[in-house]
C-alpha atoms as a PDB file:
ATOM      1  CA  UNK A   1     -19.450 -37.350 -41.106  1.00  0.00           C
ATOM      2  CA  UNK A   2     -16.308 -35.496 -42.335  1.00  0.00           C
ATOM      3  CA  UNK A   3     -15.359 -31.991 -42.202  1.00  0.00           C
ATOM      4  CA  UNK A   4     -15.213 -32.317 -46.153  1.00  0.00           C
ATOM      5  CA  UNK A   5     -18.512 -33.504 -46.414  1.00  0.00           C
ATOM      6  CA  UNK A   6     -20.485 -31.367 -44.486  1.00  0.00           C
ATOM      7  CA  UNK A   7     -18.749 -28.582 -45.843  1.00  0.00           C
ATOM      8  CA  UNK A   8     -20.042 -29.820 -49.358  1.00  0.00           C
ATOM      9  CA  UNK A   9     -23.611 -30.240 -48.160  1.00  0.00           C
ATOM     10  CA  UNK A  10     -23.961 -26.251 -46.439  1.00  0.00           C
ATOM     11  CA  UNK A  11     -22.892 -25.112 -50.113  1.00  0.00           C
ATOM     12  CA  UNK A  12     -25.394 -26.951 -51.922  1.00  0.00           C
ATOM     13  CA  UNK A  13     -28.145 -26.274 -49.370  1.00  0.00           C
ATOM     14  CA  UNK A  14     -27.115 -22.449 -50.002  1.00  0.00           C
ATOM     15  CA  UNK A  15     -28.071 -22.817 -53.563  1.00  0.00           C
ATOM     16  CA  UNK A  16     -31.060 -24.132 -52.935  1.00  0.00           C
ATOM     17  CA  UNK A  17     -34.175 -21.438 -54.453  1.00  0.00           C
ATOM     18  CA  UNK A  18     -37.670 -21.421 -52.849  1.00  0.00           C
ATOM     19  CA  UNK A  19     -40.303 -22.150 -55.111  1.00  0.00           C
ATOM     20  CA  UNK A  20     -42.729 -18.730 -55.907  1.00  0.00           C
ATOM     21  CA  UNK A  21     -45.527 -20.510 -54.391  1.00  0.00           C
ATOM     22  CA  UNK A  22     -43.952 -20.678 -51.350  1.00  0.00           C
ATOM     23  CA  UNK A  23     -43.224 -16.969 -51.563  1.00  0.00           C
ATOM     24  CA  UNK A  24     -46.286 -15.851 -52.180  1.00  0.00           C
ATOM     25  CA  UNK A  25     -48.016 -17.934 -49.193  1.00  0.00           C
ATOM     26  CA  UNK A  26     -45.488 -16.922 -47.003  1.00  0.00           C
ATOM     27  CA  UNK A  27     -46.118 -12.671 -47.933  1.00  0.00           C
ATOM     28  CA  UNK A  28     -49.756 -13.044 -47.397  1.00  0.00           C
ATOM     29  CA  UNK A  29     -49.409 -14.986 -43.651  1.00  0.00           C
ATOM     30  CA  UNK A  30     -47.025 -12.048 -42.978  1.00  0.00           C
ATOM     31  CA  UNK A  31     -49.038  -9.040 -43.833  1.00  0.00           C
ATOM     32  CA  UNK A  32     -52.527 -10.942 -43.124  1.00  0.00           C
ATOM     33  CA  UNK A  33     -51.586 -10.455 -39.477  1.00  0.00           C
ATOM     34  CA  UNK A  34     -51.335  -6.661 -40.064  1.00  0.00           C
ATOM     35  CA  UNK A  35     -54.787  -5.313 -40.031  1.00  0.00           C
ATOM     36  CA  UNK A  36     -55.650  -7.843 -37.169  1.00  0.00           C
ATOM     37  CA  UNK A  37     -52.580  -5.342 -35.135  1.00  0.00           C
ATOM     38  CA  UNK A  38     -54.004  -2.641 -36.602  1.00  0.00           C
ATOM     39  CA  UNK A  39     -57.939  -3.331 -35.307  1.00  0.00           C
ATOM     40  CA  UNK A  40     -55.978  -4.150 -31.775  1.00  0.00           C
ATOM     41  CA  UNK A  41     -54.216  -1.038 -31.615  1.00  0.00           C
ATOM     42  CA  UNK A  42     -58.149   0.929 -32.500  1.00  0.00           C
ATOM     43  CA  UNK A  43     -59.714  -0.985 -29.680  1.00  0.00           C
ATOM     44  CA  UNK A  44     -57.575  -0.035 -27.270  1.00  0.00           C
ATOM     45  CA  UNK A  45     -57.418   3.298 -27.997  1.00  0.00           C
ATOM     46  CA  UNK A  46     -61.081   3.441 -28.364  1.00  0.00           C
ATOM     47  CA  UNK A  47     -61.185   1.925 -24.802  1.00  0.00           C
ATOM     48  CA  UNK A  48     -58.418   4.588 -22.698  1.00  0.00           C
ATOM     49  CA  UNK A  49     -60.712   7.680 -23.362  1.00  0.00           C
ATOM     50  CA  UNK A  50     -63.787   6.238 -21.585  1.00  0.00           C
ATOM     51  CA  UNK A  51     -60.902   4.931 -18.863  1.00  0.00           C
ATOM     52  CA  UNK A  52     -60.028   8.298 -18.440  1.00  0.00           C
ATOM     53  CA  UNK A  53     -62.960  10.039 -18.019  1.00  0.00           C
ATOM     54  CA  UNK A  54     -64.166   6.959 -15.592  1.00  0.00           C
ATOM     55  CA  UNK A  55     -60.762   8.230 -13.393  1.00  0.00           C
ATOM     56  CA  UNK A  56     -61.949  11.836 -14.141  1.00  0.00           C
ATOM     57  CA  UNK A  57     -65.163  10.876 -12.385  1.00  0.00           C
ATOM     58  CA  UNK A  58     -63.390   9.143  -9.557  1.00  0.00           C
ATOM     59  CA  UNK A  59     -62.896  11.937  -7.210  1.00  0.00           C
ATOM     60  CA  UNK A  60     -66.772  13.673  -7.693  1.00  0.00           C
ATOM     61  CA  UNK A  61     -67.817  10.144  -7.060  1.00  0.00           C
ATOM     62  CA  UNK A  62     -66.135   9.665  -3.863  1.00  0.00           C
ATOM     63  CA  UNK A  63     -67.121  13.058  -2.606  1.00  0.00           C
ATOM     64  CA  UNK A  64     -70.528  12.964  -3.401  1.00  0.00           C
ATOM     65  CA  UNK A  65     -70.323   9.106  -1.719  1.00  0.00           C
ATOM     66  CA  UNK A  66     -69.047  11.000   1.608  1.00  0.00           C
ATOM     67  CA  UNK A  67     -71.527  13.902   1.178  1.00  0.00           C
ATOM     68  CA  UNK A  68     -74.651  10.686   1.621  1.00  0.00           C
ATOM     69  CA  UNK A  69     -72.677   9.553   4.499  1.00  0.00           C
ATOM     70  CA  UNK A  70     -71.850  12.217   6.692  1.00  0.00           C
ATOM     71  CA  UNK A  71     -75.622  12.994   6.044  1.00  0.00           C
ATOM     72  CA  UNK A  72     -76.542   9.995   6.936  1.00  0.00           C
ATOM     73  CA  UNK A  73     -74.418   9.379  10.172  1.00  0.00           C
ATOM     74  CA  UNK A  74     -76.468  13.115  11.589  1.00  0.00           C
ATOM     75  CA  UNK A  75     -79.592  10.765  12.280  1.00  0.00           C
ATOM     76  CA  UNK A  76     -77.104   7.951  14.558  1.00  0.00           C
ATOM     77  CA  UNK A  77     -77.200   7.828  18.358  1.00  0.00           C
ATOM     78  CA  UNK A  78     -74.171   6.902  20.751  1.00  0.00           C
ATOM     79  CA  UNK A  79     -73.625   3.045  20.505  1.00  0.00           C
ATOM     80  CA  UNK A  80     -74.619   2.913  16.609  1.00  0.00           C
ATOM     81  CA  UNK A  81     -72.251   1.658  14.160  1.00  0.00           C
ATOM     82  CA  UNK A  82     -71.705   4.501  12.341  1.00  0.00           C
ATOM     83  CA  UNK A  83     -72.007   7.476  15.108  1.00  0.00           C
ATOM     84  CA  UNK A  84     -68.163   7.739  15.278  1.00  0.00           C
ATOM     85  CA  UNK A  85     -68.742   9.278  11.869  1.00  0.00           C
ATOM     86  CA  UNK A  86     -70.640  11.923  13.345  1.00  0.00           C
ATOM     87  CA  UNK A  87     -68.345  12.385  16.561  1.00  0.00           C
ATOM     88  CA  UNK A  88     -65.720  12.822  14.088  1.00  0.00           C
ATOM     89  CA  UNK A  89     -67.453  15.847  12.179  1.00  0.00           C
ATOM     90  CA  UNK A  90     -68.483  17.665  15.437  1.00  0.00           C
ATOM     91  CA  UNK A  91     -64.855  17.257  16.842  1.00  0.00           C
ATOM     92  CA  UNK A  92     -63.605  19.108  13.508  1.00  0.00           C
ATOM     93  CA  UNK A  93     -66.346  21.588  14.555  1.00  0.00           C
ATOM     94  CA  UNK A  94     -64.668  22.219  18.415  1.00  0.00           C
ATOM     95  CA  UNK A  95     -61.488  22.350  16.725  1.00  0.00           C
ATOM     96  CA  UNK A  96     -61.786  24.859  13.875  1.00  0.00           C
ATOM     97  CA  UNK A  97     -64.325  26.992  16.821  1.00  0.00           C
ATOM     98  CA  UNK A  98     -62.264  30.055  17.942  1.00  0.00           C
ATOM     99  CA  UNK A  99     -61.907  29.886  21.879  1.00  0.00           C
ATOM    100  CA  UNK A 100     -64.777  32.458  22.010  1.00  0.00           C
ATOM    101  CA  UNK A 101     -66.974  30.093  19.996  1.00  0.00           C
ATOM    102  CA  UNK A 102     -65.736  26.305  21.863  1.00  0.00           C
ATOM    103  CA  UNK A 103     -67.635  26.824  25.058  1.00  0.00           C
ATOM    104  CA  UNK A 104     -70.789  27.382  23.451  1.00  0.00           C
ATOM    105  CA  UNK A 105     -70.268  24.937  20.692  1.00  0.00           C
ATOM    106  CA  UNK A 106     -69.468  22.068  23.500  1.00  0.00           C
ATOM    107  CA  UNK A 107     -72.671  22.918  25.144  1.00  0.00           C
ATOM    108  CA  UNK A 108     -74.681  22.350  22.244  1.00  0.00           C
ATOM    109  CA  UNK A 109     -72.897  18.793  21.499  1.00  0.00           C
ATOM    110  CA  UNK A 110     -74.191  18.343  25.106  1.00  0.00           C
ATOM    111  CA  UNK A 111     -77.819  19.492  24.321  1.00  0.00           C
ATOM    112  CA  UNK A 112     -77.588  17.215  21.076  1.00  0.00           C
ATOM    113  CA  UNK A 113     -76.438  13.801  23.348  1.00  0.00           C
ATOM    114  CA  UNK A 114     -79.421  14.639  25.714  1.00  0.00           C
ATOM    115  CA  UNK A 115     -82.004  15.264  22.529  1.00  0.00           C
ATOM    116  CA  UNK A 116     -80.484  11.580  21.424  1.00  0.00           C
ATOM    117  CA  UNK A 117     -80.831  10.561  25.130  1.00  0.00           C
ATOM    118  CA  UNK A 118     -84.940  11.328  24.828  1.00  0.00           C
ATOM    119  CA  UNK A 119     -85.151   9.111  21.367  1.00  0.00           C
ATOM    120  CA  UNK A 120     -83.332   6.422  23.311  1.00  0.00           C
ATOM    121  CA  UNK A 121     -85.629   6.533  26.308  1.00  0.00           C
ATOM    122  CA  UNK A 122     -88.660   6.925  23.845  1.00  0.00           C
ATOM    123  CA  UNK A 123     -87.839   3.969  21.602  1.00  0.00           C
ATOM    124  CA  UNK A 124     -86.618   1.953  24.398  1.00  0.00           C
ATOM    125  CA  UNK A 125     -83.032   1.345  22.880  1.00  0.00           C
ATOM    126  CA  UNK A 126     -81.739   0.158  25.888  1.00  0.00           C
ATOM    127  CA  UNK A 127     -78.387  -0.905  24.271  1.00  0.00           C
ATOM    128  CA  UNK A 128     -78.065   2.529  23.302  1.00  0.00           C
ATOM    129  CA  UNK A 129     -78.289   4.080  26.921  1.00  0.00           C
ATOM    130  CA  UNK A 130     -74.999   3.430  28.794  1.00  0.00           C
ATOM    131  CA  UNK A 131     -73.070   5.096  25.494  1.00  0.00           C
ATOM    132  CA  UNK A 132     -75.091   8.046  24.895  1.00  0.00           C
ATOM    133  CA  UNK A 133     -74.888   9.033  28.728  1.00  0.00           C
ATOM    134  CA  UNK A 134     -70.948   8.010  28.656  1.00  0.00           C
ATOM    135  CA  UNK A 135     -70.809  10.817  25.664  1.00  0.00           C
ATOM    136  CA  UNK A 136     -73.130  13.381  27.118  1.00  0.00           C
ATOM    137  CA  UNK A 137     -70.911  12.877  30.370  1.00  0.00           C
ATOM    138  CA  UNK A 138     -67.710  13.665  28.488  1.00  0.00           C
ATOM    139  CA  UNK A 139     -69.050  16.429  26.706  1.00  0.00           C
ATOM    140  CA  UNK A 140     -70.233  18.657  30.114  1.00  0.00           C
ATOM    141  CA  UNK A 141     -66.689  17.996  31.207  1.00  0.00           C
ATOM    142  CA  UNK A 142     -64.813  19.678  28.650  1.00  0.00           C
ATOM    143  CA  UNK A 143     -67.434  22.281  28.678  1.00  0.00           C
ATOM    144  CA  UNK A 144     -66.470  23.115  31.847  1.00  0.00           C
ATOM    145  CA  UNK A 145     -63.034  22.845  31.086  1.00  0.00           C
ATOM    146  CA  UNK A 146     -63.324  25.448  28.073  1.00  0.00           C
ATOM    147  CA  UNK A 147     -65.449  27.601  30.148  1.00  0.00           C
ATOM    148  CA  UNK A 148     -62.542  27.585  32.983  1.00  0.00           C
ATOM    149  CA  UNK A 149     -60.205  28.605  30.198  1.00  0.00           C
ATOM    150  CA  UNK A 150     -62.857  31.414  28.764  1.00  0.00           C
ATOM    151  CA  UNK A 151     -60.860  34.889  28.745  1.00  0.00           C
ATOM    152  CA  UNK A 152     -63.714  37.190  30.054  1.00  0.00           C
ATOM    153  CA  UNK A 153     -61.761  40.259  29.009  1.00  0.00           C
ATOM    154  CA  UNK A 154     -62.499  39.022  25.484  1.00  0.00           C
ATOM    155  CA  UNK A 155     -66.084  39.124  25.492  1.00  0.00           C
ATOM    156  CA  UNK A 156     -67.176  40.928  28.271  1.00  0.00           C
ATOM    157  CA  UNK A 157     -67.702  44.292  26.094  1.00  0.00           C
ATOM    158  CA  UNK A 158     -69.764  41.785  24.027  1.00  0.00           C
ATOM    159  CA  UNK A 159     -72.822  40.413  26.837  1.00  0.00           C
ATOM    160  CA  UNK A 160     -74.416  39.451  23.515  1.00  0.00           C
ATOM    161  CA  UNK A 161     -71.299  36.190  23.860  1.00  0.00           C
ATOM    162  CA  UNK A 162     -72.310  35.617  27.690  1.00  0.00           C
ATOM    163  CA  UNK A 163     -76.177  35.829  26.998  1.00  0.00           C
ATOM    164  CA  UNK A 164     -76.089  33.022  24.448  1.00  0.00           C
ATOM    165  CA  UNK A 165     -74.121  30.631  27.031  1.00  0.00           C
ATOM    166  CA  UNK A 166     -76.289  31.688  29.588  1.00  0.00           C
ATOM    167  CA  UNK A 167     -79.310  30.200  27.166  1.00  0.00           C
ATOM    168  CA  UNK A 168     -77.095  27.140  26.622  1.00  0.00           C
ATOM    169  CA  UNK A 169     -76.765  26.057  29.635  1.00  0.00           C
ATOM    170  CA  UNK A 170     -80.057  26.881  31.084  1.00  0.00           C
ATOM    171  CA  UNK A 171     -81.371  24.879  28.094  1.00  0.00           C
ATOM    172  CA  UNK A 172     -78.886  21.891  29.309  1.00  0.00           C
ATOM    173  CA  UNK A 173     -80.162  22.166  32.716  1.00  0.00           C
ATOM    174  CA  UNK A 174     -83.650  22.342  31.789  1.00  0.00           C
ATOM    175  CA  UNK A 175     -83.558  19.445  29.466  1.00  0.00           C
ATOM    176  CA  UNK A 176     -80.917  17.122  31.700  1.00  0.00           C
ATOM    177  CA  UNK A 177     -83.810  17.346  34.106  1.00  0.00           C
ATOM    178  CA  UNK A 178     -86.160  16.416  31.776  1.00  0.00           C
ATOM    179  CA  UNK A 179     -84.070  13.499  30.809  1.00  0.00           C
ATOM    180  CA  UNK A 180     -84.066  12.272  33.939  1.00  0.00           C
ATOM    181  CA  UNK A 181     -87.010  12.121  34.711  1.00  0.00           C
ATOM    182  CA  UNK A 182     -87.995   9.788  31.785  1.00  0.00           C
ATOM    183  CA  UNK A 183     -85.347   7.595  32.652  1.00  0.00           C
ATOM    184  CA  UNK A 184     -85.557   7.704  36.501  1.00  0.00           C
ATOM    185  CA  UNK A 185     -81.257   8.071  36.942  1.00  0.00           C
ATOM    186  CA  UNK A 186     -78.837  10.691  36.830  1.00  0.00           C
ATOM    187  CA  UNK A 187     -76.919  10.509  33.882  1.00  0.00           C
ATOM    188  CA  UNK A 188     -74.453  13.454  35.001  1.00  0.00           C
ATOM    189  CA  UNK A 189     -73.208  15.739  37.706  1.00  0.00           C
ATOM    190  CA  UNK A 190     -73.038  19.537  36.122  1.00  0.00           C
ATOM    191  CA  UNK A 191     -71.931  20.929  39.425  1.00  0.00           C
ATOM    192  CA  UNK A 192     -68.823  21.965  37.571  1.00  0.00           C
ATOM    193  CA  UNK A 193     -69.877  23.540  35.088  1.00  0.00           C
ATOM    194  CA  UNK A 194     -72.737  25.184  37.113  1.00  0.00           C
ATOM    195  CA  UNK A 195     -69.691  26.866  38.776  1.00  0.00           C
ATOM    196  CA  UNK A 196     -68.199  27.610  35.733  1.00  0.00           C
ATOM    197  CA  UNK A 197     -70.972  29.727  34.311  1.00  0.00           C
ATOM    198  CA  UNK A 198     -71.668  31.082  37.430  1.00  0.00           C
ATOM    199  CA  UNK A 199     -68.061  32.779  37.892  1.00  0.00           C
ATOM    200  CA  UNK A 200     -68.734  34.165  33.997  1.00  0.00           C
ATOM    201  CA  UNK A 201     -71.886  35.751  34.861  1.00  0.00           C
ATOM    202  CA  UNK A 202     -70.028  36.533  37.875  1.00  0.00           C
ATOM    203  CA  UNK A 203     -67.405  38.323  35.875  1.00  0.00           C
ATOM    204  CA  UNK A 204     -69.271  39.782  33.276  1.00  0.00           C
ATOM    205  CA  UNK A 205     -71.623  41.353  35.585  1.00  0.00           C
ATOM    206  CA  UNK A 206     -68.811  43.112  37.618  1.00  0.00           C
ATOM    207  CA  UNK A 207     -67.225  44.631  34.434  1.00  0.00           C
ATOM    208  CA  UNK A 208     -70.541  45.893  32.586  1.00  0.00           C
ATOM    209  CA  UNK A 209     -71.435  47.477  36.027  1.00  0.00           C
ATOM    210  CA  UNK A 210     -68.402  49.366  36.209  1.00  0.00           C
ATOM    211  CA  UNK A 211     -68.484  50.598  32.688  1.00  0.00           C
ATOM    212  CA  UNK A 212     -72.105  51.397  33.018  1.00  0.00           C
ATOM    213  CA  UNK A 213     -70.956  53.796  36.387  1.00  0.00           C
ATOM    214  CA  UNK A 214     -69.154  55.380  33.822  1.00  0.00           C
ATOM    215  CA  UNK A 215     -71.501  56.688  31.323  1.00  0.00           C
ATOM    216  CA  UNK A 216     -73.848  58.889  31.533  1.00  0.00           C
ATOM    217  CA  UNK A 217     -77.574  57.608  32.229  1.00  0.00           C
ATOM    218  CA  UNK A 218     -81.076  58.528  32.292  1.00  0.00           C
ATOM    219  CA  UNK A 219     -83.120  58.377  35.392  1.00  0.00           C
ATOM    220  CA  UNK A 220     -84.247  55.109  33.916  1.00  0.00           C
ATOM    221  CA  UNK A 221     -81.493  53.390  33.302  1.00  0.00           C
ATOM    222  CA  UNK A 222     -79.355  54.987  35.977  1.00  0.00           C
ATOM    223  CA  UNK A 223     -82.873  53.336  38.215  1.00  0.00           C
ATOM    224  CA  UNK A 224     -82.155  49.902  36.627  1.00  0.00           C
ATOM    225  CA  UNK A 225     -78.292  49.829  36.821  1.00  0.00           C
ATOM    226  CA  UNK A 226     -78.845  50.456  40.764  1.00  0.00           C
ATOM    227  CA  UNK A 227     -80.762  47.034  40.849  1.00  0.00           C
ATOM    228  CA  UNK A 228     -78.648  45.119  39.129  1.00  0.00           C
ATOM    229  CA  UNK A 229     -75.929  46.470  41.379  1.00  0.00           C
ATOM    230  CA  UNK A 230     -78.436  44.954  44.348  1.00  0.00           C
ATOM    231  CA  UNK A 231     -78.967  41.706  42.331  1.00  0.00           C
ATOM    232  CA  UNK A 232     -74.770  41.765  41.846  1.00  0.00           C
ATOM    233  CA  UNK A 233     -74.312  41.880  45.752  1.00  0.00           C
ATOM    234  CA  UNK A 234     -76.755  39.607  46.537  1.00  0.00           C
ATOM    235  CA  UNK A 235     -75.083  36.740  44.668  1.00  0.00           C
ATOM    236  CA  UNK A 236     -78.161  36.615  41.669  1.00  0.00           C
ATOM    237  CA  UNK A 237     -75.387  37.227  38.559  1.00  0.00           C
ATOM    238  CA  UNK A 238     -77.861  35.630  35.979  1.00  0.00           C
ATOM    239  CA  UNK A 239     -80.514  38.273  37.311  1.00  0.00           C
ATOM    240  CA  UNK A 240     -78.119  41.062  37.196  1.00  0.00           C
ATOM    241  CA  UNK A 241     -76.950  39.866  33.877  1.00  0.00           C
ATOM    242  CA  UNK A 242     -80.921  40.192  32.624  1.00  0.00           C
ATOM    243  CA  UNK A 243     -81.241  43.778  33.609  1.00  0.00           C
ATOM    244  CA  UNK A 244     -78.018  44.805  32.325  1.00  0.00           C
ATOM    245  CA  UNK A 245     -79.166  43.225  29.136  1.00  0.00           C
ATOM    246  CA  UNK A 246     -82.222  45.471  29.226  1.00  0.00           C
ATOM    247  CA  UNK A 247     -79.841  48.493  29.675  1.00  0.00           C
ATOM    248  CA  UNK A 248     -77.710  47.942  26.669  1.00  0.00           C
ATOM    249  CA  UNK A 249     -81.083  47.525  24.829  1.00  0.00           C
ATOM    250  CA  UNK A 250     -83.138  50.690  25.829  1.00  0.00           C
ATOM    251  CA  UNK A 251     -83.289  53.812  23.682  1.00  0.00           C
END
């Protein structure tokens, strides 16, 4: 085709008229489509407000989610699949403890593993056994350690402090033996931390002595501070403790 030609048929195509018909149909598919936009455009933003609060929700979901399982994971035993929950929540425990506070808090964990010890032995969860007396071994160590590291001068004006380790670790002994017995082993040496209560008692005892010689005392007490002074000497520090205790606690 030549230039000239084709140049003829673009000018006759560009008087070409639609019909009204086709106008008309044409409108209506255009502004048809509208309303369909316009319900769109309502759904969704009928659907972001519940999305919202359902993210509002999110966070009191998951803490209420971790609230069941941290209660939960109290009632596991060494060698269950979820006790390193609970390991997890008493080590926050130690750490946040002031050093005044770890001792004792380590020897209760250590009272707890040999309360979980008796429900092994009892319900004969033998898989159980080697893990709970792994974890009761570990936590008599670094209760020794912490007592080791306990700064007497902080708490020896305090016996109140040194009583309640005392208690703990007479309650460890007493139930250690106890445990046992049940199970026919040992499941720990404590000879460590044996000596490292003893040198507390041993410490406290010499400082409340001495302040004691310092006050002034009735016949009574003055009577009782001379026995634990005996009991002192003698090398019985948990016995001196006891009457010193008694002193402090008399009218």
């Amino acid at each position: 085709m030549k230039q000239s030609q084709l140049v003829r048929q673009l000018k006759s195509l560009r008087e070409l008229k639609p019909s009204d018909n086709w106008v008309s149909f044409t409108k209506e598919r255009i502004f048809a489509a509208e309303p369909e936009l316009i319900g769109l455009r309502a759904g969704l933003l009928s659907f972001f407000p519940v999305f919202r609060y359902k993210l509002a929700l999110a966070p009191i979901i998951s803490v209420l989610v971790l609230i069941g399982l941290f209660g939960f994971t109290q009632n596991t035993i060494p060698g269950d699949f979820l006790f390193s929950v609970k390991k997890m929540t008493e080590n926050a425990q130690v750490t946040f403890s002031s050093n005044v506070e770890k001792p004792k808090t380590q020897l209760k964990l250590a009272n707890r593993r040999l309360e979980e010890l008796t429900r092994i032995a009892e319900g004969n969860q033998a898989r159980n056994l080697d893990p709970a007396i792994k974890e009761f071994q570990s936590n008599i160590v670094q209760a020794a350690k912490d007592l080791a590291a306990f700064d007497i001068n902080v708490t020896s004006s305090d016996p109140l402090v040194i009583k309640e380790l005392v208690a703990e670790t007479k309650k460890l002994t007493e139930n250690k033996e106890k445990v046992e017995s049940v199970l026919g082993t040992i499941i720990g040496d404590t000879g460590e931390l044996d000596n490292a209560i003893l040198q507390i008692e041993k410490q406290t005892a010499a400082y409340l002595i001495a302040e004691l010689e310092k006050s002034t005392l009735s016949e009574k007490k003055a009577q009782l501070l001379i026995q634990a002074r005996d009991d002192f000497n003698a090398g019985n520090y948990a016995t001196s403790l006891e009457k010193i205790w008694i002193l402090f606690n008399k009218n």
